[in-house]
Protein backbone atom coordinates (compact mmCIF):
# COMPACT_ATOMS: atom_id res chain seq x y z
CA UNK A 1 112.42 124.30 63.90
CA UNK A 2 112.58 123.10 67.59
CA UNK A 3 113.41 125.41 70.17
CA UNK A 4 116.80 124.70 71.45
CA UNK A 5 117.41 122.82 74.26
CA UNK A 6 119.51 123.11 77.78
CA UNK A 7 120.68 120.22 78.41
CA UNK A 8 124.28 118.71 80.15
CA UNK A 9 126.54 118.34 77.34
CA UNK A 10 130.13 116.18 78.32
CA UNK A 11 133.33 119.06 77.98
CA UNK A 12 135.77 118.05 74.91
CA UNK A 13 138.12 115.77 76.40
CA UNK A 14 141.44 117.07 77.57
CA UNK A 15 144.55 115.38 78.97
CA UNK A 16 143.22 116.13 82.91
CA UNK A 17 143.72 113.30 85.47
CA UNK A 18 140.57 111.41 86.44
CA UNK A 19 141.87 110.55 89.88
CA UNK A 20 139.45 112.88 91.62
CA UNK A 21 136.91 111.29 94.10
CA UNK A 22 133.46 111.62 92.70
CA UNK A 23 131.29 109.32 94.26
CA UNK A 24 129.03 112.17 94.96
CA UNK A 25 129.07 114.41 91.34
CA UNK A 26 125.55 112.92 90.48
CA UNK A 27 123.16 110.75 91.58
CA UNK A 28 123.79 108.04 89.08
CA UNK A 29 127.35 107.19 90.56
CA UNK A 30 126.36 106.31 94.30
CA UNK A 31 123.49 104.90 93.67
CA UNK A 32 124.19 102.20 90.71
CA UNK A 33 127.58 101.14 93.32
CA UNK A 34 124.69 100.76 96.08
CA UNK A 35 122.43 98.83 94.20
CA UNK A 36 124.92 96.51 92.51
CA UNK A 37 126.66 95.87 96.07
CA UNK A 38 123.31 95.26 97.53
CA UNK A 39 121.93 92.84 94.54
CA UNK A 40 125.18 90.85 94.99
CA UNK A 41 125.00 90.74 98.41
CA UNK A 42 121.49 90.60 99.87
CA UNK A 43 120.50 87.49 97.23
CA UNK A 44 123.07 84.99 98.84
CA UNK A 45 121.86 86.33 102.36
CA UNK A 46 118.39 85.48 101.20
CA UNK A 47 119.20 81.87 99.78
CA UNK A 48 120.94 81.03 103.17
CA UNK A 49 118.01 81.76 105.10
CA UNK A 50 115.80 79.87 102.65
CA UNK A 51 118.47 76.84 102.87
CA UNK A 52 118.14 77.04 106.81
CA UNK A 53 121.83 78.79 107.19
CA UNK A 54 120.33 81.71 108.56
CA UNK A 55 117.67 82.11 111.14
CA UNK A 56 114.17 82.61 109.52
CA UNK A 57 113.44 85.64 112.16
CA UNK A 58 116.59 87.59 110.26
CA UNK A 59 113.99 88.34 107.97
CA UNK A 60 110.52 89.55 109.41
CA UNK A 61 108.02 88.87 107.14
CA UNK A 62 108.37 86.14 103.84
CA UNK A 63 108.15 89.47 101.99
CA UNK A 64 111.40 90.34 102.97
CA UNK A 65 112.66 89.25 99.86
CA UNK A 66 110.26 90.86 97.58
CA UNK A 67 110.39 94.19 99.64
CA UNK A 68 114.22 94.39 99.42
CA UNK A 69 114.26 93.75 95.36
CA UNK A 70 111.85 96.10 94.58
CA UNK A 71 111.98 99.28 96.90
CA UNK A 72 115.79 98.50 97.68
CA UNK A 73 117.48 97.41 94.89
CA UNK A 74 115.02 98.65 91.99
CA UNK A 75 114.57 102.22 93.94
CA UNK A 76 118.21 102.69 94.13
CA UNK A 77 118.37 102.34 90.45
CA UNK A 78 115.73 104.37 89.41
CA UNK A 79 116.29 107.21 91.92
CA UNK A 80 120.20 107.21 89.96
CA UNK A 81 119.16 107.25 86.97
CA UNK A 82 116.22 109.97 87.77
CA UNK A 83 118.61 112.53 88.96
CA UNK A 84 120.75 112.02 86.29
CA UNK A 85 118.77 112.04 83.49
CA UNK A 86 116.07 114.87 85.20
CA UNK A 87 119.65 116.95 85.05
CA UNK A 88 119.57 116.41 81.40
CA UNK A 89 116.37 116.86 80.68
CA UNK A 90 115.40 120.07 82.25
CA UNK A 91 119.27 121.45 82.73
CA UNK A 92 118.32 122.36 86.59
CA UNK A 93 120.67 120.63 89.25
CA UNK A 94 119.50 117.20 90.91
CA UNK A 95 121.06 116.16 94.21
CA UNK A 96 125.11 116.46 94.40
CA UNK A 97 127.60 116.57 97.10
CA UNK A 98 125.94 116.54 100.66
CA UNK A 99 122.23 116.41 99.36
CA UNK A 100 123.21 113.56 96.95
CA UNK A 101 125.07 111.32 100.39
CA UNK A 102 121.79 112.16 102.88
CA UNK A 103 119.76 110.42 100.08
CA UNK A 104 121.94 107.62 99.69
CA UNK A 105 122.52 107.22 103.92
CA UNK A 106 118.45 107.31 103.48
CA UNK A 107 118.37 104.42 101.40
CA UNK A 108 120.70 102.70 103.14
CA UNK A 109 119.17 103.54 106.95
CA UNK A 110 116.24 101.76 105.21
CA UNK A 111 118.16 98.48 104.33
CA UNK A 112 119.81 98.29 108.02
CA UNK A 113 116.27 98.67 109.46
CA UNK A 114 114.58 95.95 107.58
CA UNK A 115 117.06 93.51 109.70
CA UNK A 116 116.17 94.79 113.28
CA UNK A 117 113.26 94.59 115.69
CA UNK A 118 112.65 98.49 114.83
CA UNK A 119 109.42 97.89 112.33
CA UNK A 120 107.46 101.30 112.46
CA UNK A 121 110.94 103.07 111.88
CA UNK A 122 112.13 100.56 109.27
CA UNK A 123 108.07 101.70 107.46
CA UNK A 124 109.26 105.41 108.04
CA UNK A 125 112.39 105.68 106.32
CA UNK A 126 111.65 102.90 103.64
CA UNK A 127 108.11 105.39 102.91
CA UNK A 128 110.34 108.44 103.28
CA UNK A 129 113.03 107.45 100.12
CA UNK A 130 110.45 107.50 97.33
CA UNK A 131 108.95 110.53 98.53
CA UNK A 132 112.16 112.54 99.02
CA UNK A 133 113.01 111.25 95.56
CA UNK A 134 109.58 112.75 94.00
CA UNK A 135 110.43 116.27 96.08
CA UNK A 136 113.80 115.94 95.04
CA UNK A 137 112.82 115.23 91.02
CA UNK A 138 109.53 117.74 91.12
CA UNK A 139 111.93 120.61 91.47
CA UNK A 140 113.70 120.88 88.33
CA UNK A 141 111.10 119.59 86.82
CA UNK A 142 108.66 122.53 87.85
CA UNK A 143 111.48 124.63 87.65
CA UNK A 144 112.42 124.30 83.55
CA UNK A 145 108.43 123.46 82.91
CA UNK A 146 109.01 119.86 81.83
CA UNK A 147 105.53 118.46 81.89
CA UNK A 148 106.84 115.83 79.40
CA UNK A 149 107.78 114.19 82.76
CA UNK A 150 106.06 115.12 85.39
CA UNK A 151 104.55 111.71 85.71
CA UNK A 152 107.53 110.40 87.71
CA UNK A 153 106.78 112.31 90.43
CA UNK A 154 103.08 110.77 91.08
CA UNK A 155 104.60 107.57 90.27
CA UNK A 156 107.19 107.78 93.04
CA UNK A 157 105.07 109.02 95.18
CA UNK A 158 102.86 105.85 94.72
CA UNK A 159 105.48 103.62 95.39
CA UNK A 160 105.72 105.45 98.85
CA UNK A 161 102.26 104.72 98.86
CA UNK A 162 102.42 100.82 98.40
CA UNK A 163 105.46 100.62 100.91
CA UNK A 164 104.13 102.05 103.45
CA UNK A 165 101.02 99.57 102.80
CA UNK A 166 103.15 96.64 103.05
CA UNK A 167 104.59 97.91 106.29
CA UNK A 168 101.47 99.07 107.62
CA UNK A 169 100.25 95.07 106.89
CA UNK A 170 103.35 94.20 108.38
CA UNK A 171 102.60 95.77 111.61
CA UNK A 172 98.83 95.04 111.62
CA UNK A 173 97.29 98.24 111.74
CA UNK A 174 96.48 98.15 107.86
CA UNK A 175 93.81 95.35 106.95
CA UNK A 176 95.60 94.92 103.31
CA UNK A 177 97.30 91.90 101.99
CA UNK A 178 101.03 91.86 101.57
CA UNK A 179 100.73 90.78 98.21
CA UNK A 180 98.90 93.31 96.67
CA UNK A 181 101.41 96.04 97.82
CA UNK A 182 103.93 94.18 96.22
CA UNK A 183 101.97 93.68 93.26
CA UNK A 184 101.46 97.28 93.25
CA UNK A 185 104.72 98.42 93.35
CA UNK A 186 105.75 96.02 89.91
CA UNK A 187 102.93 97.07 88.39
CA UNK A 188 104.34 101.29 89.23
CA UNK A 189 107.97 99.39 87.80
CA UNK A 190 107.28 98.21 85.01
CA UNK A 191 105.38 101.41 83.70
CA UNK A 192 108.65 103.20 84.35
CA UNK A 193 110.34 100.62 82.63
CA UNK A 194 107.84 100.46 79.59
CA UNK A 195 107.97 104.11 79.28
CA UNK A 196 112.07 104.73 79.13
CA UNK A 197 111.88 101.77 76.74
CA UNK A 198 109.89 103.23 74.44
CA UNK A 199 111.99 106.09 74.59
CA UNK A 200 115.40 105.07 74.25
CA UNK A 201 115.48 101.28 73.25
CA UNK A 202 114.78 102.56 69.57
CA UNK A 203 116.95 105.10 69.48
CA UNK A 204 119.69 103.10 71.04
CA UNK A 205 118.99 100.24 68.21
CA UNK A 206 118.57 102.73 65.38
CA UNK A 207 122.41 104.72 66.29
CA UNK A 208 124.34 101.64 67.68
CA UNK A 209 123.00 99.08 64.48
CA UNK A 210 123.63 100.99 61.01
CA UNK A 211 120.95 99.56 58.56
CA UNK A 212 118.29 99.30 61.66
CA UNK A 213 115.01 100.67 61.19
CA UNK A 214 113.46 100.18 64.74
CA UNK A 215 110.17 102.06 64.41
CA UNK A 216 107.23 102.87 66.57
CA UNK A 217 103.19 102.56 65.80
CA UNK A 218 101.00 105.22 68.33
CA UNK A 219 98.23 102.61 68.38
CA UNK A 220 100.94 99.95 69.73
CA UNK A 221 102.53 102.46 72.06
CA UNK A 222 99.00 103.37 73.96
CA UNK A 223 97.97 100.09 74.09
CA UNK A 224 101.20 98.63 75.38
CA UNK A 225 101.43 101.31 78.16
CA UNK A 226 97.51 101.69 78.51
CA UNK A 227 97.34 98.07 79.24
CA UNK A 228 99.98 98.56 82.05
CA UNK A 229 97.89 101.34 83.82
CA UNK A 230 94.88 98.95 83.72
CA UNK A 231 96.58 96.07 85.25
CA UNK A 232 98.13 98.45 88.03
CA UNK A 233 94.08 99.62 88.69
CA UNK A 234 92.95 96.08 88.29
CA UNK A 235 96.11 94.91 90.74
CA UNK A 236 94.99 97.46 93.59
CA UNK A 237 90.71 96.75 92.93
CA UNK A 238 92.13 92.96 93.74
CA UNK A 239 90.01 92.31 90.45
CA UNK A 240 88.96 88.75 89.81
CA UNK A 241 91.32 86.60 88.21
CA UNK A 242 89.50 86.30 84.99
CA UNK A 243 89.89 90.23 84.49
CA UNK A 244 93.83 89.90 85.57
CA UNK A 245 94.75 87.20 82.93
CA UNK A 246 92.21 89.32 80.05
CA UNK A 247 94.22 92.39 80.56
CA UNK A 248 97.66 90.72 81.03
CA UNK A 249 97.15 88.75 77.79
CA UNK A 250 96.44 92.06 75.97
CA UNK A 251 99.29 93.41 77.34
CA UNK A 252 101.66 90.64 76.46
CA UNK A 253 100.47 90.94 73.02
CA UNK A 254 100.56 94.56 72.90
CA UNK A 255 104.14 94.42 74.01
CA UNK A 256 105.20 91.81 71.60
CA UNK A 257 104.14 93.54 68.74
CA UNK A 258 105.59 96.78 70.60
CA UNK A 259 109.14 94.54 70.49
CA UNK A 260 108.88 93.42 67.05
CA UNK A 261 108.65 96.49 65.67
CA UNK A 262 112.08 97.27 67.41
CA UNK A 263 113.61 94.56 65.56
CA UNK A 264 115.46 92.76 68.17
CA UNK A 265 116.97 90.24 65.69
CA UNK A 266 119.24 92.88 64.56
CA UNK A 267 121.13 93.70 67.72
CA UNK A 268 122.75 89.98 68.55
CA UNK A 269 125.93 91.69 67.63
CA UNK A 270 125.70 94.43 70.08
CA UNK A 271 125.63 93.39 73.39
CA UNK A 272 125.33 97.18 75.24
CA UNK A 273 121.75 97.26 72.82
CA UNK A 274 120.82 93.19 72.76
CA UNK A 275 120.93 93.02 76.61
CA UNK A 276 117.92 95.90 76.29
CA UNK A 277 116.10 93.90 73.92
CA UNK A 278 116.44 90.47 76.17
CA UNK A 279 115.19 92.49 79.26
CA UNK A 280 112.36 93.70 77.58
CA UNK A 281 111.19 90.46 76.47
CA UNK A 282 110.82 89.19 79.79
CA UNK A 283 107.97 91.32 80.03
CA UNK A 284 106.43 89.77 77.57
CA UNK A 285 107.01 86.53 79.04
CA UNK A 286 105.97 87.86 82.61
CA UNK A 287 102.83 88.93 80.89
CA UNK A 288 101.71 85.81 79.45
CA UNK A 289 102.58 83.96 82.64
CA UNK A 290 100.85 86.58 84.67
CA UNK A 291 97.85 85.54 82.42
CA UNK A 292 98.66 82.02 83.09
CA UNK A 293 98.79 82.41 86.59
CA UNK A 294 95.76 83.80 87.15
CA UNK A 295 94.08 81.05 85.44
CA UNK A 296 95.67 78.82 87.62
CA UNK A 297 98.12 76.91 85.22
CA UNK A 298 101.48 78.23 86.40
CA UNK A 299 102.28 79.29 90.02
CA UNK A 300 102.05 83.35 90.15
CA UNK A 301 106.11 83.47 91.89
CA UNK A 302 107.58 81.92 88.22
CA UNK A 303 105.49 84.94 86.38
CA UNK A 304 107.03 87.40 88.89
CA UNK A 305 110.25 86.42 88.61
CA UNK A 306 110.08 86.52 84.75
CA UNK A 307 109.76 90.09 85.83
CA UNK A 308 111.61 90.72 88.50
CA UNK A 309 115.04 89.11 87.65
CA UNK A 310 114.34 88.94 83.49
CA UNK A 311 112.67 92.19 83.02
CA UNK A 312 113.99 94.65 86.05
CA UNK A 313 117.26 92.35 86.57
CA UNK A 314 118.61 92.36 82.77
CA UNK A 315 117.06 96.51 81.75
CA UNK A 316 118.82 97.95 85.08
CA UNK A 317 121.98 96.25 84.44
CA UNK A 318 122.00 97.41 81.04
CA UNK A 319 120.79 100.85 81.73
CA UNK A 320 123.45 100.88 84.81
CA UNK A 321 126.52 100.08 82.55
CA UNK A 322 125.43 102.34 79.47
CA UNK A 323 124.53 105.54 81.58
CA UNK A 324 127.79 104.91 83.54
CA UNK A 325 129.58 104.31 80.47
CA UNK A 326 128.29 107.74 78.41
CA UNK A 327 128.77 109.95 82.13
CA UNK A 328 132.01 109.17 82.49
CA UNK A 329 133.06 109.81 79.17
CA UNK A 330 134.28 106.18 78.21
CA UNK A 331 132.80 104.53 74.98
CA UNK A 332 129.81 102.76 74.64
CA UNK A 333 130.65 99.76 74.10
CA UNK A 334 130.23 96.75 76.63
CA UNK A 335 133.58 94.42 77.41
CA UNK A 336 133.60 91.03 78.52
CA UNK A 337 133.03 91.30 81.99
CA UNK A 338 130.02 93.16 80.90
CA UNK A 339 128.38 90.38 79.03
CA UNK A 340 129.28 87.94 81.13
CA UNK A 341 127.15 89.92 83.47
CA UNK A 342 124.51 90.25 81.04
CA UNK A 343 124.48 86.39 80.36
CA UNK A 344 124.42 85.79 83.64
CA UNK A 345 121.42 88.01 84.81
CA UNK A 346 119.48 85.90 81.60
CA UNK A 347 121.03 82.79 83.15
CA UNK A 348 119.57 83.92 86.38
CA UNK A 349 116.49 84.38 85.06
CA UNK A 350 116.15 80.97 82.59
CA UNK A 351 116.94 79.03 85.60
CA UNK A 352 114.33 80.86 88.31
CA UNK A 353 111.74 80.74 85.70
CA UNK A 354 111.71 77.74 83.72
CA UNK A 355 114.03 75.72 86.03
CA UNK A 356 111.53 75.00 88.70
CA UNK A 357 108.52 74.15 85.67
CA UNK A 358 110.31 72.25 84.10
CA UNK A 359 111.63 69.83 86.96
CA UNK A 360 109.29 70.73 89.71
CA UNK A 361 111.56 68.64 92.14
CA UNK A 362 114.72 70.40 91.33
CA UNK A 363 112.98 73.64 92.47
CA UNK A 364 115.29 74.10 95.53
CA UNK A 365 117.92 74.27 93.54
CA UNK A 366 116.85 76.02 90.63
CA UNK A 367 116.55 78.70 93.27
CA UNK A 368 120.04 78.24 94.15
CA UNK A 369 121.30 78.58 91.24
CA UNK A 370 119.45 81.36 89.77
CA UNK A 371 121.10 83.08 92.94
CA UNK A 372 124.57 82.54 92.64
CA UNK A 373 124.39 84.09 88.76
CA UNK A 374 122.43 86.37 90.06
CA UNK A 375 124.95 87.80 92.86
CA UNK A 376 128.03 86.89 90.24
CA UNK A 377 126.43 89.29 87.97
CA UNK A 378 126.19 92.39 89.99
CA UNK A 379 129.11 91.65 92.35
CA UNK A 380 131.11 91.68 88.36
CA UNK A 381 129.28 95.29 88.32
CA UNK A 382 130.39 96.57 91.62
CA UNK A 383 134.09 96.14 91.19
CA UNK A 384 134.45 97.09 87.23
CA UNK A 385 132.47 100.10 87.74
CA UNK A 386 133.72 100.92 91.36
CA UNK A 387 136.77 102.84 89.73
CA UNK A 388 134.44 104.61 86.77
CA UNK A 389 131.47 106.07 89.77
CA UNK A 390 133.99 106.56 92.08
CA UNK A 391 136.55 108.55 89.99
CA UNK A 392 135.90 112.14 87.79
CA UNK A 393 135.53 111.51 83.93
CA UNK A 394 138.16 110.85 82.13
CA UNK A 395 138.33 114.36 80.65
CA UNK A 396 139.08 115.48 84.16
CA UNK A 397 135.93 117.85 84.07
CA UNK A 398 132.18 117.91 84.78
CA UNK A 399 129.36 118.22 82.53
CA UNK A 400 128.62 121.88 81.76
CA UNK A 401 125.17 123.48 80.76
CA UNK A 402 124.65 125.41 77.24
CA UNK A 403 122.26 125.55 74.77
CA UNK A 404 122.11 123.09 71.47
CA UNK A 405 121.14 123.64 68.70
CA UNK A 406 122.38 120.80 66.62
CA UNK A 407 121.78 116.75 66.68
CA UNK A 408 118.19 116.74 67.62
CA UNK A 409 115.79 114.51 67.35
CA UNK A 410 112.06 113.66 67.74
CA UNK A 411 111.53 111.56 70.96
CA UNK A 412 108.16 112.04 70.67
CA UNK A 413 105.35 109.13 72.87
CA UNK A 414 101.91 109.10 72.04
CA UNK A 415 100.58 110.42 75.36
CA UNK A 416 103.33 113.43 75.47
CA UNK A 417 103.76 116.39 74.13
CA UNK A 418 105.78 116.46 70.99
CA UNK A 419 108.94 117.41 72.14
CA UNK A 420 112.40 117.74 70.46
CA UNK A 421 115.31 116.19 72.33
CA UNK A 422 119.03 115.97 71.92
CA UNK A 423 120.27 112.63 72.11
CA UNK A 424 121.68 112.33 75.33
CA UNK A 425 118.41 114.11 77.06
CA UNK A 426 116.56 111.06 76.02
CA UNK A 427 118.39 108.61 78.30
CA UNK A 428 120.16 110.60 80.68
């Protein structure tokens, strides 16, 4: 038998008001409101500069866009859910209170900065986030012994790494290009995202679909995350494009099979566990256009954006509105406004990616559009879910600590040690 595990288990629910402010219980709540205000907000900003509304020096660098996605947006997500779920899994406090609103005024100081003149401090604080995130995480983490994930920390730490690149290029005094920092920093992304999906995607298919038999194969699982790893070393050696769209082929396949084997077919009825499935096979497609790229048939922005809005775009949102669901002790099960969200993000998506191939002359306003259901998506997030981060659970108490013995399960990854999990440790 497993040895029990501490974990944060919700209180039995009792007939306490929820009208408490909260905002700053855990680090899921500020963050997820952050990110969803910023994704609604900062898109339309972007598309009015593109459209010649704005003046072009608002933004400093063309990467402005790409830099504000992925170490704004994305690293507002993933810090939330990382303090949450590192709560869970080693039952050690994460950031709360005052600690948890100098990370978020952090993250924040870091968007401001990126629209003034101040460029070396905008490279500090936007370099500083990650790290204080991996400090922050490492803790608890060293604290209960959790080696099973340790590897966040490195990873965060990298994505300090490839910021401050970009920044550095920005300012001249590093001779590396732009793009392979942001390449970089997907590359760090998408192993995150490949990792938690392993980990909960079949779980969450297998206890939300009776019947469902969503399985996993070790060989698949190394090879789909293996192939990940290599295209993040490949990314940073600026390996020749032949070697890019080789190892991005075997990953698309890898992950295909990897998806299959999840049986997405099953979920259409489920939107809180299809949405997962949807995101995930973006990467597939961002894999196979990656390939593409690189071999010169498609232009390398579609294959990122099958990424970045598909992929990061549709498995945040989902991730944002089930973890915010479960913490607040509200059912899990998505609502209207939630899958019009979800539709949206995949309309988003459709239209960035396949909009501008298929009528190259449109592409202006394929880009448009793929903004506005972009920004309608997450500004739909930011006022439902204002009320649920910003308010105590509706059992009027916080999670408490204890030991469980009951309800677990194997969450073992090929690459980890075997280790038993209760359900909720898995996602956070």
């Amino acid at each position: 038998m497993p040895k029990p595990l501490t974990i944060a288990e919700p209180e039995p629910p009792t007939d306490a008001p929820a009208a408490a402010f909260a905002l700053w219980a855990l680090g899921f709540r500020p963050f997820y409101l952050l990110a969803s205000v910023f994704a609604a907000l900062s898109i339309p900003l972007w598309v009015a500069q593109y459209a010649g509304y704005l003046p072009a020096a608002l933004a400093h660098s063309p990467a402005w866009h790409g830099h504000e996605m992925l170490f704004g947006y994305t690293l507002a997500v993933v810090a939330g859910f990382l303090f949450t779920a590192g709560r869970n899994w080693t039952g050690q406090p994460t950031p709360t209170g005052h600690a948890l609103l100098a990370f978020a005024l952090l993250w924040v100081a870091g968007r401001v900065l990126m629209l003034t003149p101040y460029a070396l401090a905008a490279a500090v604080v936007n370099a500083a986030f990650p790290v204080a995130v991996a400090i922050a995480l490492a803790v608890p983490l060293w604290k209960s012994r959790n080696q099973r994930n340790y590897f966040f920390v490195p990873l965060l730490l990298l994505l300090g790494a490839a910021v401050l690149a970009l920044h550095l290029s920005w300012l001249g005094i590093l001779a590396w290009p732009e793009r392979a920092s942001l390449l970089a920093g997907l590359d760090i992304v998408l192993f995150i995202i490949a990792v938690m999906g392993g980990r909960v995607i079949p779980m969450f298919t297998n206890n939300g679909i009776p019947g469902t038999q969503a399985s996993r194969h070790p060989l698949v699982e190394r090879l789909a995350l293996g192939s990940v790893l290599l295209l993040l070393a490949a990314d940073l050696a600026q390996a020749p494009a032949a070697v890019i769209a080789g190892i991005a082929l075997v990953a698309a396949l890898a992950h295909a099979a990897r998806l299959y084997r999840w049986q997405p077919w099953r979920t259409l009825r489920t939107p809180l566990v299809w949405v997962l499935h949807a995101a995930y096979a973006w990467i597939v497609v961002y894999l196979l256009l990656r390939a593409s790229a690189a071999l010169g048939l498609v232009a390398e922005p579609l294959a990122l954006h099958a990424l970045t809005v598909g992929a990061i775009g549709g498995m945040t949102l989902g991730m944002m509105t089930r973890t915010a669901r479960g913490h607040t002790g509200r059912p899990l099960v998505a609502d209207r406004y939630e899958v019009a969200a979800y539709l949206l993000v995949l309309c988003a998506a459709l239209i960035r990616v396949f909009g501008g191939m298929i009528v190259p002359d449109a592409y202006p306003g394929t880009l448009i559009g793929s903004g506005v259901c972009w920004s309608l998506a997450f500004a739909i997030y930011a006022i439902r879910y204002w009320p649920l981060l910003s308010r105590a659970r509706i059992d009027g108490k916080p999670a408490r600590v204890r030991q469980l013995n009951a309800q677990v399960i194997d969450c073992y990854e090929p690459g980890f040690k075997n280790v038993y999990y209760n359900r909720e440790s898995c996602c956070g």
